[in-house]
N, C-alpha and C. Protein backbone atom coordinates (compact mmCIF):
# COMPACT_ATOMS: atom_id res chain seq x y z
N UNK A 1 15.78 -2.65 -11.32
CA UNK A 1 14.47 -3.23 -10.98
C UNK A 1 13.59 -3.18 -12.22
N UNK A 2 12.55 -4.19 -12.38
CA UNK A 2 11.68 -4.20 -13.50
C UNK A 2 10.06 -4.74 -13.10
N UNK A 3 9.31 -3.93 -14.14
CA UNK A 3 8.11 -4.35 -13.56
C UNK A 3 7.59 -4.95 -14.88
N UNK A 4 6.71 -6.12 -15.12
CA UNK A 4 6.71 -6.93 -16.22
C UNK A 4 5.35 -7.30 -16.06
N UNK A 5 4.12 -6.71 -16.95
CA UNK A 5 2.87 -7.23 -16.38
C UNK A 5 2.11 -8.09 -17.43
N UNK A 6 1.22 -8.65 -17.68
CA UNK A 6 0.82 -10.37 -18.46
C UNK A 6 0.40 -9.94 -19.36
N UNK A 7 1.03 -8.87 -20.43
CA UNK A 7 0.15 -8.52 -21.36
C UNK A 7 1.50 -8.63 -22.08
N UNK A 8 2.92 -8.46 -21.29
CA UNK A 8 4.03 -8.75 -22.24
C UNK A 8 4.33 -7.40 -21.79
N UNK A 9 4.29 -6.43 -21.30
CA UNK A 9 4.53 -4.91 -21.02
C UNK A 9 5.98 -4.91 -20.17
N UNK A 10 7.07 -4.85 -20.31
CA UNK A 10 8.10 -4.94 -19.62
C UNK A 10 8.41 -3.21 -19.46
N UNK A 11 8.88 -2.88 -18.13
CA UNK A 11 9.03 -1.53 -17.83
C UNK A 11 10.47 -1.37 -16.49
N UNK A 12 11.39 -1.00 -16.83
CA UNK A 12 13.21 -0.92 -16.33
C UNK A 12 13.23 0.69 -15.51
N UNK A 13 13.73 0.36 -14.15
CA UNK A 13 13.97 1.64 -13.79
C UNK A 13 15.10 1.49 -12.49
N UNK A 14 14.96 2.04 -11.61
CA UNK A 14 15.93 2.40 -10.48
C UNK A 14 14.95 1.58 -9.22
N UNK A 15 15.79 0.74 -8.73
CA UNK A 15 15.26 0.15 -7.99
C UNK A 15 15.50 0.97 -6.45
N UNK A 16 14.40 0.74 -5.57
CA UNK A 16 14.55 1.18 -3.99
C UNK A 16 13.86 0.28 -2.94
N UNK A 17 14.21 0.52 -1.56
CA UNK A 17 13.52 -0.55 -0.89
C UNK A 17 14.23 -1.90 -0.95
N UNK A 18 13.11 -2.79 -0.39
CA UNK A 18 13.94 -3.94 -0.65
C UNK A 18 14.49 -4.84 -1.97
N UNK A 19 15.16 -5.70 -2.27
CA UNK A 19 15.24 -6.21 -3.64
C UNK A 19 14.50 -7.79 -3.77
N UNK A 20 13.36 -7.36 -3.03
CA UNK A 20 12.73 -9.09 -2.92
C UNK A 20 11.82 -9.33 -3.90
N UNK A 21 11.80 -10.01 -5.20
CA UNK A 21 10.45 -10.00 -6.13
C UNK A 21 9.48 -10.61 -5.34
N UNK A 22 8.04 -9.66 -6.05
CA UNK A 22 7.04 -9.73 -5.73
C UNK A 22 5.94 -10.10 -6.74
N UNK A 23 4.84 -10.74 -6.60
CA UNK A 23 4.01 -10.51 -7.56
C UNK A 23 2.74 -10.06 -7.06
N UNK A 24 1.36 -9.63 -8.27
CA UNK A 24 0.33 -8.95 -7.34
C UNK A 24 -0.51 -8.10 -8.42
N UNK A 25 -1.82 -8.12 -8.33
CA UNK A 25 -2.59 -7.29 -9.55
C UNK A 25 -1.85 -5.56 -9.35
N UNK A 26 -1.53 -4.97 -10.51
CA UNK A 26 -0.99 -3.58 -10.93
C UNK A 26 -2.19 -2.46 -10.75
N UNK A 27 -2.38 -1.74 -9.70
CA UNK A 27 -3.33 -0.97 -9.94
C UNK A 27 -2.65 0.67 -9.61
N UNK A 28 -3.39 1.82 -9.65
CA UNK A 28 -2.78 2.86 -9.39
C UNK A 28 -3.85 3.61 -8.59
N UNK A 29 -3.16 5.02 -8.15
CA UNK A 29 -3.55 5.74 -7.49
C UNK A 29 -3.32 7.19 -7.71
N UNK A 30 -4.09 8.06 -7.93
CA UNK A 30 -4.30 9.36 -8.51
C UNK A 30 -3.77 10.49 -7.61
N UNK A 31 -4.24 10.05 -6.35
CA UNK A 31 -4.11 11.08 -5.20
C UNK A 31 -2.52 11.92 -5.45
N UNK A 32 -2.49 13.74 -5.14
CA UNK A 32 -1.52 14.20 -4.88
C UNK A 32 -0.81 14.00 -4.05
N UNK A 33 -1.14 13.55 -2.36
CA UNK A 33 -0.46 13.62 -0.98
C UNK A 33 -1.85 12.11 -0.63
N UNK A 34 -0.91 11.53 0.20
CA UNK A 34 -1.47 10.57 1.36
C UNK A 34 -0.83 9.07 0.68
N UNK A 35 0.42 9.35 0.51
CA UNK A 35 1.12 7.66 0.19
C UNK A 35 1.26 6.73 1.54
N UNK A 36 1.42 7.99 2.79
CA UNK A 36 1.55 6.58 4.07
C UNK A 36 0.02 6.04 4.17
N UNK A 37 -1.02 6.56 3.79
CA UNK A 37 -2.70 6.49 3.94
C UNK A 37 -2.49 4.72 2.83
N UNK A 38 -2.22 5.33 1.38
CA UNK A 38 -2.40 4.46 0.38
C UNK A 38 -1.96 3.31 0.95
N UNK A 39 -0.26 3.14 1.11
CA UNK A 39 0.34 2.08 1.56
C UNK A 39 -0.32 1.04 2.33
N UNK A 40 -0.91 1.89 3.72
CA UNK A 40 -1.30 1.09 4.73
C UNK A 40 -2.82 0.97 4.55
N UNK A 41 -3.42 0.97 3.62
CA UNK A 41 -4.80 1.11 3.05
C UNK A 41 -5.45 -0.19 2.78
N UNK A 42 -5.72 -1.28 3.85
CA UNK A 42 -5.92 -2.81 3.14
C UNK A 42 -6.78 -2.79 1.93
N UNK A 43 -7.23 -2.28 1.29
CA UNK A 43 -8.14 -2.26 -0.20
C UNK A 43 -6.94 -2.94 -0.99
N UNK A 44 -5.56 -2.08 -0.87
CA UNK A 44 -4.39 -2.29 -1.55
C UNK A 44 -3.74 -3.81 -0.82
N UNK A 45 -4.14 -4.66 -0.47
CA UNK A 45 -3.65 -5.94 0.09
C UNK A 45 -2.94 -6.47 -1.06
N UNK A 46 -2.05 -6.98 -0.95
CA UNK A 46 -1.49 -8.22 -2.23
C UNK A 46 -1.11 -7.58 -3.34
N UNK A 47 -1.68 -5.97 -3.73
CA UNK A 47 -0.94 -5.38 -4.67
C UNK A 47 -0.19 -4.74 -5.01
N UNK A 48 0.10 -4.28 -6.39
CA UNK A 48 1.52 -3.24 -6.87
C UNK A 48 0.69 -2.36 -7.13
N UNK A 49 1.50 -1.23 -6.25
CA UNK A 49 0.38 0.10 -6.38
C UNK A 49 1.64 1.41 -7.32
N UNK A 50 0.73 1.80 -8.26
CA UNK A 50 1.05 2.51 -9.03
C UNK A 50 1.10 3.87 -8.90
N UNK A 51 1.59 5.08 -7.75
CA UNK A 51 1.24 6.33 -7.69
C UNK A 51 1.42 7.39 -8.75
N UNK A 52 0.49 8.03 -9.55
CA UNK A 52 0.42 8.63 -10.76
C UNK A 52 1.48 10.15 -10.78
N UNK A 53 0.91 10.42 -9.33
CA UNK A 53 1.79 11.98 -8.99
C UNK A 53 3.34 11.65 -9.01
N UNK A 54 3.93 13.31 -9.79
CA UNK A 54 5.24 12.54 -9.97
C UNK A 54 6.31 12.68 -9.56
N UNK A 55 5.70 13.37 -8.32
CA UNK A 55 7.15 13.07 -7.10
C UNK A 55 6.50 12.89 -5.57
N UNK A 56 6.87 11.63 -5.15
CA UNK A 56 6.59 10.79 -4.00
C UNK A 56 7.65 10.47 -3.13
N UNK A 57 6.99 10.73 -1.83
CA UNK A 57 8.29 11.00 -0.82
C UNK A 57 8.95 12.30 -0.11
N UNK A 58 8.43 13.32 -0.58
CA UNK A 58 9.15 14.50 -0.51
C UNK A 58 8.72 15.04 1.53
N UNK A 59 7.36 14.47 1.54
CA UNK A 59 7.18 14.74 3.20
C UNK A 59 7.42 13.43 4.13
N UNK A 60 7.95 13.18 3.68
CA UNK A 60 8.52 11.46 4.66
C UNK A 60 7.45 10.44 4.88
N UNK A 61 7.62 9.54 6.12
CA UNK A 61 6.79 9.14 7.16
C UNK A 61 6.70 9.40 8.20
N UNK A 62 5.58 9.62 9.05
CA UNK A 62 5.50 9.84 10.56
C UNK A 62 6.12 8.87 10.97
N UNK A 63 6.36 8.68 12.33
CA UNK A 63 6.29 7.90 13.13
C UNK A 63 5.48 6.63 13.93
N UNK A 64 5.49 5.61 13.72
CA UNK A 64 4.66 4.50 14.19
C UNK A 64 3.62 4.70 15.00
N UNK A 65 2.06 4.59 14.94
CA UNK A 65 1.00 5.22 15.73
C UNK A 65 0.83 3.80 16.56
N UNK A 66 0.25 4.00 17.96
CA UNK A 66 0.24 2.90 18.61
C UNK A 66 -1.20 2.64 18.40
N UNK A 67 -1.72 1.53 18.47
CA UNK A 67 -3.24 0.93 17.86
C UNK A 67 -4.31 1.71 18.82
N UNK A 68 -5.13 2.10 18.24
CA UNK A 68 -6.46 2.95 19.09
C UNK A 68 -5.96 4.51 19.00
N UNK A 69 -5.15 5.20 18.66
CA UNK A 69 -4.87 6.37 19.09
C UNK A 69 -5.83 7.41 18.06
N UNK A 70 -6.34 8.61 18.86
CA UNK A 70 -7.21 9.49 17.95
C UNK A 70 -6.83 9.30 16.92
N UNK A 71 -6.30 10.13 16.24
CA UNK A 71 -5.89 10.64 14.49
C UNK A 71 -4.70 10.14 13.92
N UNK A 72 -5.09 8.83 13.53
CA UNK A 72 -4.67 8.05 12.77
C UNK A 72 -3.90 8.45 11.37
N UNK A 73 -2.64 8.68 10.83
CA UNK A 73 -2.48 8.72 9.34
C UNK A 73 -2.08 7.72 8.68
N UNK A 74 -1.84 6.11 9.46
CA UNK A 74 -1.89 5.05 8.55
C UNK A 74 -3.47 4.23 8.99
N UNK A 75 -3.85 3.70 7.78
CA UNK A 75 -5.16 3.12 7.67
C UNK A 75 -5.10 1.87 8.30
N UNK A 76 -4.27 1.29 8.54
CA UNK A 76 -4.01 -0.01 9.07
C UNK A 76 -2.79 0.05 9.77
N UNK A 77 -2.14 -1.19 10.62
CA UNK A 77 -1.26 -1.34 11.50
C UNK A 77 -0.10 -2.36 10.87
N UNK A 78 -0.13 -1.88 9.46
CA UNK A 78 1.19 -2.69 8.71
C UNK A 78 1.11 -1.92 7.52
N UNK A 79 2.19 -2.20 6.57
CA UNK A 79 1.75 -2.05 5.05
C UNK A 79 1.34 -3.11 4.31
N UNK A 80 0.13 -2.44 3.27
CA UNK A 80 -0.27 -3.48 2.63
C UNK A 80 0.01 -4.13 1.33
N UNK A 81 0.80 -2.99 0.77
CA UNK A 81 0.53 -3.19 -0.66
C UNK A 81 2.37 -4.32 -0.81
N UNK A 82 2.06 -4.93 -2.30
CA UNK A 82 3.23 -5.98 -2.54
C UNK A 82 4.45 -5.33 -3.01
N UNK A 83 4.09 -3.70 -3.41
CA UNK A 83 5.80 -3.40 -4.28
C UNK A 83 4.79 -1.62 -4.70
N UNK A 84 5.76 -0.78 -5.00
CA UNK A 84 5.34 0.40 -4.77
C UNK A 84 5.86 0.96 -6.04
N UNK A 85 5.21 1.32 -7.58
CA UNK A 85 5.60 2.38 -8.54
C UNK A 85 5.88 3.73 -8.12
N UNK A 86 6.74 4.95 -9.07
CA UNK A 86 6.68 5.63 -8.82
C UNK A 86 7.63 6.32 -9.84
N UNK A 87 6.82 7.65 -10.40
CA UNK A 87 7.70 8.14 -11.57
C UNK A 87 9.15 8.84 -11.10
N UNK A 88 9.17 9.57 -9.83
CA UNK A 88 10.55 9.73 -9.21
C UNK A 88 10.28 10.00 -7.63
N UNK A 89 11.26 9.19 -6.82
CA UNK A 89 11.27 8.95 -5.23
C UNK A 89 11.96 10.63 -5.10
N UNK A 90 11.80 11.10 -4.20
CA UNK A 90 12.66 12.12 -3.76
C UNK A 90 13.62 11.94 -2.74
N UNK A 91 14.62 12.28 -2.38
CA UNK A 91 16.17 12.10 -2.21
C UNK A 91 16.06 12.78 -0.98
N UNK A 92 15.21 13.60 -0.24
CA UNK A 92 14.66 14.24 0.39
C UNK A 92 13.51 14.80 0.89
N UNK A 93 13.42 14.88 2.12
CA UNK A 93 11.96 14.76 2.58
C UNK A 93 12.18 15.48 4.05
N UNK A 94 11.00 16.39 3.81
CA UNK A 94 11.00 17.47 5.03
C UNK A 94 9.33 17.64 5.25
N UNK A 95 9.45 17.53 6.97
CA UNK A 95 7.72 17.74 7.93
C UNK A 95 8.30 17.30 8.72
N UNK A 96 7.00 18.20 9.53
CA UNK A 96 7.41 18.48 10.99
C UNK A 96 7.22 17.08 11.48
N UNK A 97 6.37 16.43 11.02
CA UNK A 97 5.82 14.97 11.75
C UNK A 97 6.81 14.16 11.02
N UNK A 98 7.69 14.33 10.10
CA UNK A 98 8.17 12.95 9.55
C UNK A 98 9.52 12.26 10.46
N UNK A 99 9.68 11.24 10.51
CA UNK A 99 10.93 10.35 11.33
C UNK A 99 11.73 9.58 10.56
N UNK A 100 11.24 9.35 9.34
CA UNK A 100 12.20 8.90 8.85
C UNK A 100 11.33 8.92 6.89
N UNK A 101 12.52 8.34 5.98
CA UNK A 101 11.88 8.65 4.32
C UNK A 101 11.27 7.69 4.20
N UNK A 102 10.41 7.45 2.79
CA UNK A 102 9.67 6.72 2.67
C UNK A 102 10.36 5.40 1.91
N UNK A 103 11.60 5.37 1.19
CA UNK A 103 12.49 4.50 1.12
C UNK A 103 12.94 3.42 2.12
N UNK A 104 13.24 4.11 3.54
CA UNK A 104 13.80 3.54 4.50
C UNK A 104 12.29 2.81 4.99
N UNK A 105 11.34 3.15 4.98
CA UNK A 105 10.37 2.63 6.00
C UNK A 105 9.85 1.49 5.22
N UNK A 106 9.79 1.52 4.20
CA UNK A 106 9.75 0.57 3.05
C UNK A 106 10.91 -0.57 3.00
N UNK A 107 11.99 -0.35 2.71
CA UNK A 107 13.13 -1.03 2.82
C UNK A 107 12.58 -1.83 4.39
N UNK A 108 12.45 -1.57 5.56
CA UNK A 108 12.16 -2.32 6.95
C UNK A 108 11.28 -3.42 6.95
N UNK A 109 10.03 -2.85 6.03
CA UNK A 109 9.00 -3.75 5.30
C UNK A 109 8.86 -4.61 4.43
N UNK A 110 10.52 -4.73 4.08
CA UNK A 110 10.69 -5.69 2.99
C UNK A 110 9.92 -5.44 1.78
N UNK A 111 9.72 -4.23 1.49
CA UNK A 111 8.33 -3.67 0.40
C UNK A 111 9.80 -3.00 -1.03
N UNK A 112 9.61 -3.36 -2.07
CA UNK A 112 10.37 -3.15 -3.14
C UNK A 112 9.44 -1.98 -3.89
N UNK A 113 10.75 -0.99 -4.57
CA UNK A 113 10.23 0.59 -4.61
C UNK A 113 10.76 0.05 -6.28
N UNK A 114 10.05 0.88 -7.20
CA UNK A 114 10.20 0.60 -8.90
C UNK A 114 10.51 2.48 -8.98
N UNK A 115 11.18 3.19 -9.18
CA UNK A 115 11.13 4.62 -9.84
C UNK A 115 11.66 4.51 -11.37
N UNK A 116 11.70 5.86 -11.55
CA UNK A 116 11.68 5.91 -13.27
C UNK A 116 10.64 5.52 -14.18
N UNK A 117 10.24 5.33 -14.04
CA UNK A 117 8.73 4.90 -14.90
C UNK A 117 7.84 6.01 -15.13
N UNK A 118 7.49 6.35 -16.38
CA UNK A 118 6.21 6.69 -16.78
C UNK A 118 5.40 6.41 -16.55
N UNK A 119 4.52 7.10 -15.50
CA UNK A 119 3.64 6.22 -14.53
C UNK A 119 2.13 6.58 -15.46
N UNK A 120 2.30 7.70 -15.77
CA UNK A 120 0.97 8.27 -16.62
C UNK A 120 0.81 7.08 -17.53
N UNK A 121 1.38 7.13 -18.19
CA UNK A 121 1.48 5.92 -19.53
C UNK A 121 1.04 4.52 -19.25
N UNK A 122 1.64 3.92 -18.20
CA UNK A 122 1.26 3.02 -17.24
C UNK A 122 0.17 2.99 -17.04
N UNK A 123 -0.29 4.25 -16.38
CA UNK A 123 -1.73 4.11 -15.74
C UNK A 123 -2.50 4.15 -17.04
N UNK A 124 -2.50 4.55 -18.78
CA UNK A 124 -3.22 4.75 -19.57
C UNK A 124 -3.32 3.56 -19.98
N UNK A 125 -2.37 2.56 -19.76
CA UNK A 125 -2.17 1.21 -20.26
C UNK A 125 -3.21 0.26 -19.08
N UNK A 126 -3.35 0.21 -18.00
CA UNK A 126 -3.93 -0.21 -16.99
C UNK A 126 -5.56 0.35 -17.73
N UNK A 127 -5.71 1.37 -17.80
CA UNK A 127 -7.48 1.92 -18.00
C UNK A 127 -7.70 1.19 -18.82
N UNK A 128 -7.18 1.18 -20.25
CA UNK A 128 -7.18 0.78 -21.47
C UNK A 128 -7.84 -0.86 -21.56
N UNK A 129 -6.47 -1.64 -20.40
CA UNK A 129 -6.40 -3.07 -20.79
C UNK A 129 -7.03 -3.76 -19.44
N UNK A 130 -7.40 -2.64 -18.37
CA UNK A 130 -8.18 -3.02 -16.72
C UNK A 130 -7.14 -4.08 -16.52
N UNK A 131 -7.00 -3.88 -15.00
CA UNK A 131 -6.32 -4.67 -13.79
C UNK A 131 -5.37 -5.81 -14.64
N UNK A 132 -4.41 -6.25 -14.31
CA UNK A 132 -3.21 -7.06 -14.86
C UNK A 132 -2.62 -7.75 -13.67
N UNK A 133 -2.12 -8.84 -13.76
CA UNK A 133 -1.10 -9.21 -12.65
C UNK A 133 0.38 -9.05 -13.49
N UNK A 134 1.13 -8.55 -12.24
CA UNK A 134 2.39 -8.00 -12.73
C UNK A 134 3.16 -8.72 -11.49
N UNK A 135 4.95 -8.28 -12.10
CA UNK A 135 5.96 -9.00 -11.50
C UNK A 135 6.98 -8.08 -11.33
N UNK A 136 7.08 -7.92 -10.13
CA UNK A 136 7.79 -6.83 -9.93
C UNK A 136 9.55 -7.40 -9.13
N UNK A 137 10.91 -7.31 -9.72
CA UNK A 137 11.76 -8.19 -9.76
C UNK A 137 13.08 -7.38 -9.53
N UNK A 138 14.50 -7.66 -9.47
CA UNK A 138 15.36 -7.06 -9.83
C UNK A 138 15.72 -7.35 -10.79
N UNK A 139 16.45 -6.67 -12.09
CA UNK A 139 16.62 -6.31 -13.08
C UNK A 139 17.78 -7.85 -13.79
N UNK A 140 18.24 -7.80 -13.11
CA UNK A 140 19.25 -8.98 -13.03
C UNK A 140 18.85 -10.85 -12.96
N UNK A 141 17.43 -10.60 -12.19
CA UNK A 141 17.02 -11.67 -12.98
C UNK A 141 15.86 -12.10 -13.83
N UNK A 142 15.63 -13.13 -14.42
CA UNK A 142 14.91 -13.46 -15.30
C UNK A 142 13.09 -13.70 -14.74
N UNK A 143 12.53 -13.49 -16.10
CA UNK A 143 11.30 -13.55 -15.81
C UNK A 143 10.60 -14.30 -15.21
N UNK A 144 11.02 -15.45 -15.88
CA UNK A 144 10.59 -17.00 -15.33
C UNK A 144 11.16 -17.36 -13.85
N UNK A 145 12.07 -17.07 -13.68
CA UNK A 145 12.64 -17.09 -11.78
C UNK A 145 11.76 -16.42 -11.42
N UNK A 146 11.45 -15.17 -11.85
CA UNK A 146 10.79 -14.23 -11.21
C UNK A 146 9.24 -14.53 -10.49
N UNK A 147 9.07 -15.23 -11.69
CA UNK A 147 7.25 -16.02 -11.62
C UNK A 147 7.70 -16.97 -10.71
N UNK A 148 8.39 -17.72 -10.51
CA UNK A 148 8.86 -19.16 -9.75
C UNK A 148 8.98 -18.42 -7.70
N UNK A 149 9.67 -17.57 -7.87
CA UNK A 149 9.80 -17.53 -6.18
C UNK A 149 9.34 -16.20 -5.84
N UNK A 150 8.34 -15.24 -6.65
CA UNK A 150 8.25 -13.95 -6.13
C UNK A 150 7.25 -14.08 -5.04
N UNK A 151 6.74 -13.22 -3.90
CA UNK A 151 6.33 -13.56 -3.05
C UNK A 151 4.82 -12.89 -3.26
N UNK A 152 4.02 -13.60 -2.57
CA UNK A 152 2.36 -13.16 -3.34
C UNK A 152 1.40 -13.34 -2.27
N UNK A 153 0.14 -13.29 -2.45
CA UNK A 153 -0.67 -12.96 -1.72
C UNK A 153 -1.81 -13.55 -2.54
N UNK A 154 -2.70 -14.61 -2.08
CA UNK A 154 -4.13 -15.69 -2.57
C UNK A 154 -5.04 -14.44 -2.15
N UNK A 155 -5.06 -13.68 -3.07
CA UNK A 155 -6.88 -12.96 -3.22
C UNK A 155 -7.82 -13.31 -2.74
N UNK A 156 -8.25 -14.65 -3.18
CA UNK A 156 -9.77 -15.40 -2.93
C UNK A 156 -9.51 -15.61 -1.42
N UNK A 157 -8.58 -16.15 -1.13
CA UNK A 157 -8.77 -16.76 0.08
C UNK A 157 -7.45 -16.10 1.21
N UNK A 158 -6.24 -15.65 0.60
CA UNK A 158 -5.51 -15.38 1.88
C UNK A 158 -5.75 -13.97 2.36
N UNK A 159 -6.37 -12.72 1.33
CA UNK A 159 -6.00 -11.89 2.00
C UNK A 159 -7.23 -11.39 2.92
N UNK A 160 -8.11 -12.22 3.24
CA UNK A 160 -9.45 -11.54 4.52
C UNK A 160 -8.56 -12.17 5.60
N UNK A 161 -7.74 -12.84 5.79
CA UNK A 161 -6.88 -13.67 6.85
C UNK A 161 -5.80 -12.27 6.89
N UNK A 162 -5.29 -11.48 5.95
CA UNK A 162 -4.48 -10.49 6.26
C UNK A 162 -5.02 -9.40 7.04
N UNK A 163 -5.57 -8.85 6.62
CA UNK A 163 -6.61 -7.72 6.57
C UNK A 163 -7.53 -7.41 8.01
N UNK A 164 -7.86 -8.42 8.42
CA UNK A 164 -9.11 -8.61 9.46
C UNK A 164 -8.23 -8.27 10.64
N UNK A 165 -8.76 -7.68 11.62
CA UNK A 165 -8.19 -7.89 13.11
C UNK A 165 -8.28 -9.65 13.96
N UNK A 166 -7.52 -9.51 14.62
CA UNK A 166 -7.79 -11.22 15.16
C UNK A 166 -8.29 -10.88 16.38
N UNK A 167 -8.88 -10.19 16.88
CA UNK A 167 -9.96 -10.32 18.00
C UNK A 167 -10.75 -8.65 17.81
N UNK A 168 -11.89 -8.60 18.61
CA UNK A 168 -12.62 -7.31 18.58
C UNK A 168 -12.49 -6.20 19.18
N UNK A 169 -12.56 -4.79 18.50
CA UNK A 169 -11.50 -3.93 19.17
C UNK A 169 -13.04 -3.38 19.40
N UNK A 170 -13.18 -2.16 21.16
CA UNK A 170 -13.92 -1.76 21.25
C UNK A 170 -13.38 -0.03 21.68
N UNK A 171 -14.26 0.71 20.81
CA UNK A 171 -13.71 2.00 20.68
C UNK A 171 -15.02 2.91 21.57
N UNK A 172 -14.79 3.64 22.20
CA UNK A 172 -15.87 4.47 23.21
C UNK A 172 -16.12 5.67 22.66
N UNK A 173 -17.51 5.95 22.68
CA UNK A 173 -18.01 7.37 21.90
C UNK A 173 -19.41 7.32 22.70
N UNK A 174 -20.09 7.67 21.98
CA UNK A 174 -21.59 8.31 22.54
C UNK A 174 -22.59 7.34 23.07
N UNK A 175 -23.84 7.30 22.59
CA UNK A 175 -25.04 6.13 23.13
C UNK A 175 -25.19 5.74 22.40
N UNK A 176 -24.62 5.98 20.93
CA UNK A 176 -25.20 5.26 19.66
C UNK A 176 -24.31 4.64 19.24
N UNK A 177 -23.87 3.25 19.07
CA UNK A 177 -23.50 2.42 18.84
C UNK A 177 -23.41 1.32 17.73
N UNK A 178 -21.93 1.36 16.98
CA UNK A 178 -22.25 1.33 15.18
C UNK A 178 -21.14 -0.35 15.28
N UNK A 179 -21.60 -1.34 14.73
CA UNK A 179 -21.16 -2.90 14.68
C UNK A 179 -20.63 -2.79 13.27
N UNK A 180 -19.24 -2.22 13.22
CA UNK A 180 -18.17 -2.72 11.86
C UNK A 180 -17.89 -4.18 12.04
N UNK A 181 -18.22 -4.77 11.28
CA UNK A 181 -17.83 -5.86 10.67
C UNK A 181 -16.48 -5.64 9.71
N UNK A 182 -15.82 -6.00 10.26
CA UNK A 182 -13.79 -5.41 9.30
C UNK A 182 -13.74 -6.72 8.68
N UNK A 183 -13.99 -6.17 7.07
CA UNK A 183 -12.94 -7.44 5.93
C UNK A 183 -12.24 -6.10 5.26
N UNK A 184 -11.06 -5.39 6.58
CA UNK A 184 -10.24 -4.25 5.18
C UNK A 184 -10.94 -2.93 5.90
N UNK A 185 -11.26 -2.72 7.24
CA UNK A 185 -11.72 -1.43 6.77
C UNK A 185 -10.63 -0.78 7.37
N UNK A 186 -10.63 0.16 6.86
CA UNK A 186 -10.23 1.81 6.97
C UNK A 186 -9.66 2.20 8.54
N UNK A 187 -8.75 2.85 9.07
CA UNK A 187 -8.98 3.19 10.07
C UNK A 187 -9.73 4.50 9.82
N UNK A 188 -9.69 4.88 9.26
CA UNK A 188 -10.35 6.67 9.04
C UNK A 188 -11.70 6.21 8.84
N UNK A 189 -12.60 5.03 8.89
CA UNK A 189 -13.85 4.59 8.52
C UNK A 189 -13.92 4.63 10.18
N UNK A 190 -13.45 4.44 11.06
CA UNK A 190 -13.21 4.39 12.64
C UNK A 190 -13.95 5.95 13.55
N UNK A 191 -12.48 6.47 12.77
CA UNK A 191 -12.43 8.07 13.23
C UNK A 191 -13.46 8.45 12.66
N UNK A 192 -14.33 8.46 11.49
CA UNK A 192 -15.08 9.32 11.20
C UNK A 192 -16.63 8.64 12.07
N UNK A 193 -16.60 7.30 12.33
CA UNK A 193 -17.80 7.30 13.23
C UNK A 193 -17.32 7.74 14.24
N UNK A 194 -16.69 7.53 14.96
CA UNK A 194 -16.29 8.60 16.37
C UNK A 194 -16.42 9.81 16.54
N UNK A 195 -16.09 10.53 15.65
CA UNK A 195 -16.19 12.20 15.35
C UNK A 195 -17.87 12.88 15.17
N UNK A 196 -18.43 11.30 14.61
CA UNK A 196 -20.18 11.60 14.70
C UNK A 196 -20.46 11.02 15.94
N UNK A 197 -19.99 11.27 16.75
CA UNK A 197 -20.39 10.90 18.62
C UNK A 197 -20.79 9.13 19.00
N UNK A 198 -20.55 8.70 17.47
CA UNK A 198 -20.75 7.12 18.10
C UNK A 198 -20.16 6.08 18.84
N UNK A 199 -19.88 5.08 18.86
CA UNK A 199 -18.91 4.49 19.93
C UNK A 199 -18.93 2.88 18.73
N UNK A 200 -17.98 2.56 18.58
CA UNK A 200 -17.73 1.24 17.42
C UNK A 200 -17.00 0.15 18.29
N UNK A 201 -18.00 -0.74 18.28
CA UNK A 201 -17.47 -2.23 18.02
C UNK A 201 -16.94 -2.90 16.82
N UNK A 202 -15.62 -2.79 16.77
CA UNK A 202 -15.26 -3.16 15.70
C UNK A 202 -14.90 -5.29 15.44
N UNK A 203 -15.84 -5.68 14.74
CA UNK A 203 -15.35 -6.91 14.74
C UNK A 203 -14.93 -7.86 13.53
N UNK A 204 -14.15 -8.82 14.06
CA UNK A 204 -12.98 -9.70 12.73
C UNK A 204 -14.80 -10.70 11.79
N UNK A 205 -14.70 -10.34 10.73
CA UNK A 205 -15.53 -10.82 9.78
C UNK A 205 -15.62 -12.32 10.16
């Protein structure tokens, strides 16, 4: 697998997940723990997310949460991001909540995994030169194919059509009553008005 971003930066490693090229702005993520959070995080819509920490995977994934349920640990009800960095996947993965690795749940998602990479370096190259669109491919083929059929996501215009709920979800809490307007939000933007006794109408932008 290779990740190849518009500055000419070509980067070769061990591919996981699916083998479908993708393309998508390169950004990263610092956090020690919360990759099922990141993944399913619509902020990350349409992109290649870069995780800096350098072993990912080691506590799995939970199990599929059904929509509305208290305590949420994916932010959304899909994954978002286009293709997933990572300086090394782990081979193993142990919690009490997990059902399956983060390879496999990925692989289901048709979501393509990049390991081996110097992700630090990466990410110093990203600060340095800010946001890039990158191409994330199997190794075997060429760049230019790569640009020609990788699969992508219209920023400006397709991803509030991803992102948004398609009708209005109504969540029950207290007398005070908070009108989300969702382009991308959070489910934990949900839970935490709930937890302050409010009650959310959540509606599609």
């Amino acid at each position: 697998m290779r990740l190849t971003l518009d500055d000419g930066t070509e980067l070769g490693g061990i591919g996981w997940g699916a083998e479908t090229p993708v393309a998508g702005e390169v950004v990263f993520n610092t956090g020690m723990a919360g990759y099922p959070e990141a993944l399913t995080d619509p902020s990350y819509a349409g992109q290649i997310l870069v995780l800096t920490y350098p072993l990912i995977g080691n506590y799995g994934v939970p199990a599929d949460e059904p929509a509305g349920s208290e305590d949420r640990t994916f932010q959304s009800d899909r994954v978002q991001v286009q293709g997933l960095v990572v300086q090394r996947l782990s081979g193993h993965h142990s919690h009490h909540l997990s059902s399956r690795s983060l390879h496999e749940w990925l692989a289901g998602q048709a979501i393509p995994i990049l390991s081996g990479i110097d992700t630090r370096t990466l990410t110093i190259r990203l600060r340095e030169r800010g946001t890039m669109q990158g191409w994330l491919y199997p190794a075997t083929m060429t760049l230019d194919h790569a640009k020609r059929v990788s699969r992508s996501i219209e920023m400006q215009a397709e991803v509030f059509q991803r992102v948004a709920p398609s009708a209005t979800r109504r969540y029950a809490g207290g007398d005070l009553r908070v009108l989300l307007v969702d382009v991308g939000a959070k489910e934990g933007i949900v839970h935490c008005l709930r937890t302050r006794g409010a009650a959310v109408v959540r509606a599609p932008w």
